[in-house]
C-alpha atoms as a PDB file:
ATOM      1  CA  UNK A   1      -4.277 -11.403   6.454  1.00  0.00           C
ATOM      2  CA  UNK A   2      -2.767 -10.713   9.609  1.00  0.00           C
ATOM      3  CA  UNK A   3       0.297  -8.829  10.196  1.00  0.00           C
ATOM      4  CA  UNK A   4       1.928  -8.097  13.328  1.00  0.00           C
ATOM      5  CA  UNK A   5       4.069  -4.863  14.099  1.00  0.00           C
ATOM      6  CA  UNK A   6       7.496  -6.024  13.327  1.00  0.00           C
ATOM      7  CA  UNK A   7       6.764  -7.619   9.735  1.00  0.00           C
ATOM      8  CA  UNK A   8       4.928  -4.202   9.111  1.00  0.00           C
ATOM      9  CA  UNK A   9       7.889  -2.839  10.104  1.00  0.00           C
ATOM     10  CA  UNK A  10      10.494  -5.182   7.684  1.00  0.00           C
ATOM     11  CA  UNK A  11       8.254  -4.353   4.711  1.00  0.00           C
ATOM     12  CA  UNK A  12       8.387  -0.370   5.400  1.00  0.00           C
ATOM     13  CA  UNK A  13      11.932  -0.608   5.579  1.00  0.00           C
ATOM     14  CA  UNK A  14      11.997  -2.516   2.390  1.00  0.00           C
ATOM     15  CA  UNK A  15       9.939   0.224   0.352  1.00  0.00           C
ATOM     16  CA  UNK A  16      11.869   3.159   1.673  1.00  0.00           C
ATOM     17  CA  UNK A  17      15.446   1.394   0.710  1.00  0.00           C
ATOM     18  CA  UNK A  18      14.310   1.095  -2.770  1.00  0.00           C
ATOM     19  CA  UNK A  19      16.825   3.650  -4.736  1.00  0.00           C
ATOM     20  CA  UNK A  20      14.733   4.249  -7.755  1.00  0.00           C
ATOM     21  CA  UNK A  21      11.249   6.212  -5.845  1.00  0.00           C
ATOM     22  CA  UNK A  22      11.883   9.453  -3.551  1.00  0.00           C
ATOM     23  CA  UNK A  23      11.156   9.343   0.077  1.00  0.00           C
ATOM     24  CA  UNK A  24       7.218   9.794   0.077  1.00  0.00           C
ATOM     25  CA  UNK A  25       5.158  12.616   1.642  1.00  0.00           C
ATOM     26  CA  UNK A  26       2.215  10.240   2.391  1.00  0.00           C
ATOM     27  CA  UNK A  27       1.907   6.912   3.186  1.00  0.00           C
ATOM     28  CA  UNK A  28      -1.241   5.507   2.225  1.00  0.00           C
ATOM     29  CA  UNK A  29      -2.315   2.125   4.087  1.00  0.00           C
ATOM     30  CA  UNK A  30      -5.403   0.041   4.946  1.00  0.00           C
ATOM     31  CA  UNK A  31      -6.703   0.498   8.545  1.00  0.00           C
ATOM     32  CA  UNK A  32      -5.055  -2.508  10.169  1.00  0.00           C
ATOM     33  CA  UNK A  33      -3.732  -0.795  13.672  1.00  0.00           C
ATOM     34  CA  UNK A  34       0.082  -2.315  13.238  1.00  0.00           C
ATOM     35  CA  UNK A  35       0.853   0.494  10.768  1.00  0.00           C
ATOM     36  CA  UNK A  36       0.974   3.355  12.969  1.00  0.00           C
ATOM     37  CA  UNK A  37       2.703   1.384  16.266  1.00  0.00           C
ATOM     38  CA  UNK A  38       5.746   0.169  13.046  1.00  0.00           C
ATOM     39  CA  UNK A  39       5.840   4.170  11.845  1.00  0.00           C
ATOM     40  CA  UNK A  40       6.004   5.582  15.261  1.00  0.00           C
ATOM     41  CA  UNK A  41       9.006   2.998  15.959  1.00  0.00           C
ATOM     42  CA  UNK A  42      10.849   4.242  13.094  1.00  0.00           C
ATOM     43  CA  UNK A  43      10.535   7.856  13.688  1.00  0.00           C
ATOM     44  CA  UNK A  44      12.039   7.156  16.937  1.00  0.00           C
ATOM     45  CA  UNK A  45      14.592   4.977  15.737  1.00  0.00           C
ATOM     46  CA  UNK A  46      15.238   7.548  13.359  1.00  0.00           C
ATOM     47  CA  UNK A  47      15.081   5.292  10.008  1.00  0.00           C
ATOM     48  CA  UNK A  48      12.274   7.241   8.373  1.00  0.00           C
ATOM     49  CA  UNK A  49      11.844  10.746   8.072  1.00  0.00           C
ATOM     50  CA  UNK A  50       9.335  12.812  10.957  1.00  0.00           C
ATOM     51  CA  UNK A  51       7.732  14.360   7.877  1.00  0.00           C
ATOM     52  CA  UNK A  52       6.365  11.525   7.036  1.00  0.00           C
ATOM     53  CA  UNK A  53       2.429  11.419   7.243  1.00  0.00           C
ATOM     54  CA  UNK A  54       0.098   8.597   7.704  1.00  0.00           C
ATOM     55  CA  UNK A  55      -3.207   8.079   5.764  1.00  0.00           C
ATOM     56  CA  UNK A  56      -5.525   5.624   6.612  1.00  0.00           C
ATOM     57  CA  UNK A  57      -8.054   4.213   4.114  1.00  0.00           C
ATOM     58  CA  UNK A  58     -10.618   1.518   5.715  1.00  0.00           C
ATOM     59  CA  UNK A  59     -11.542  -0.158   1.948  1.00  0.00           C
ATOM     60  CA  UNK A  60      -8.026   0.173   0.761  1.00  0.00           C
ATOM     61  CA  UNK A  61      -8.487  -2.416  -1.389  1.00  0.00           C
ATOM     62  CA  UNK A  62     -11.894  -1.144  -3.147  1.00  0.00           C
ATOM     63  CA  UNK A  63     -10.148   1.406  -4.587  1.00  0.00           C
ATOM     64  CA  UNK A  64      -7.971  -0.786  -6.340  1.00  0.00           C
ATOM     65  CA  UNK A  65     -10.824  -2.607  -7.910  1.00  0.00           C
ATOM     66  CA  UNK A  66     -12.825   0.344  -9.056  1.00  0.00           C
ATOM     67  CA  UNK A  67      -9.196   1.225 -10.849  1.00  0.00           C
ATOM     68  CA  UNK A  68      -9.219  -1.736 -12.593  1.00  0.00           C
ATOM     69  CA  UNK A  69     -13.538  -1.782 -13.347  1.00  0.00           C
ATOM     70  CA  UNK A  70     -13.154  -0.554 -16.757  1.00  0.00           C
ATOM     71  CA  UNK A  71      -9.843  -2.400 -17.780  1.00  0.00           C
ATOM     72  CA  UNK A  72     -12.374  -5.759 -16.921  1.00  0.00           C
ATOM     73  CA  UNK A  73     -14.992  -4.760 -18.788  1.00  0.00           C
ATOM     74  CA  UNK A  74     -13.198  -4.244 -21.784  1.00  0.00           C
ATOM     75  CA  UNK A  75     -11.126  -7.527 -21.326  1.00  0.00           C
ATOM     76  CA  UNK A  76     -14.081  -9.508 -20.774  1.00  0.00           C
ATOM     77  CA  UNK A  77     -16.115  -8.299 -23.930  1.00  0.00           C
ATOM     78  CA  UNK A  78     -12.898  -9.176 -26.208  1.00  0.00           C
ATOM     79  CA  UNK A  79     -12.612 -12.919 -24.786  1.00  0.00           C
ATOM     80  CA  UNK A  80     -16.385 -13.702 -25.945  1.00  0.00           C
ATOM     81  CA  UNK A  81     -14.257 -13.901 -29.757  1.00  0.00           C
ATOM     82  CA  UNK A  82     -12.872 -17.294 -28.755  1.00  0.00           C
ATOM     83  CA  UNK A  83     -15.957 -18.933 -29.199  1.00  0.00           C
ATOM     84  CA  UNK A  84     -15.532 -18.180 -33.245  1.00  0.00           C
END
């Protein structure tokens, strides 16, 4: 999906207003090149911390599924009951 600079930067501004998580250390994103130019604009802008790092993962989203691997196997053994 693509996503320009600006909507990167509405949905970082989003996360960081939340009340209930502390301001992060790291943020850890996929490697789509709109998330640095939207930090860099609000470090300037002053509306997130300079402290802030950046971390770019290319597979973001592999990592994510090899969370969930094990959760999938065990799910998917438990449904073959039905059939009874």
């Amino acid at each position: 999906m693509y996503r320009n600079h600006r909507a990167a930067k509405r949905f970082f501004k989003k996360a960081l207003r939340s009340f209930h998580v502390p301001l992060p250390r790291v943020i850890t994103v996929d490697k789509n090149p709109d998330y640095p130019i939207a930090i860099e604009k609000m470090k300037k802008e002053k509306k997130m911390p300079l402290g802030i790092q950046i971390r770019q993962i290319k597979y973001l989203n592999n990592i994510v599924e090899q969370d969930h691997r094990f959760i999938k196997k065990r799910v998917r053994s438990m449904m073959g009951f039905k059939s009874f």
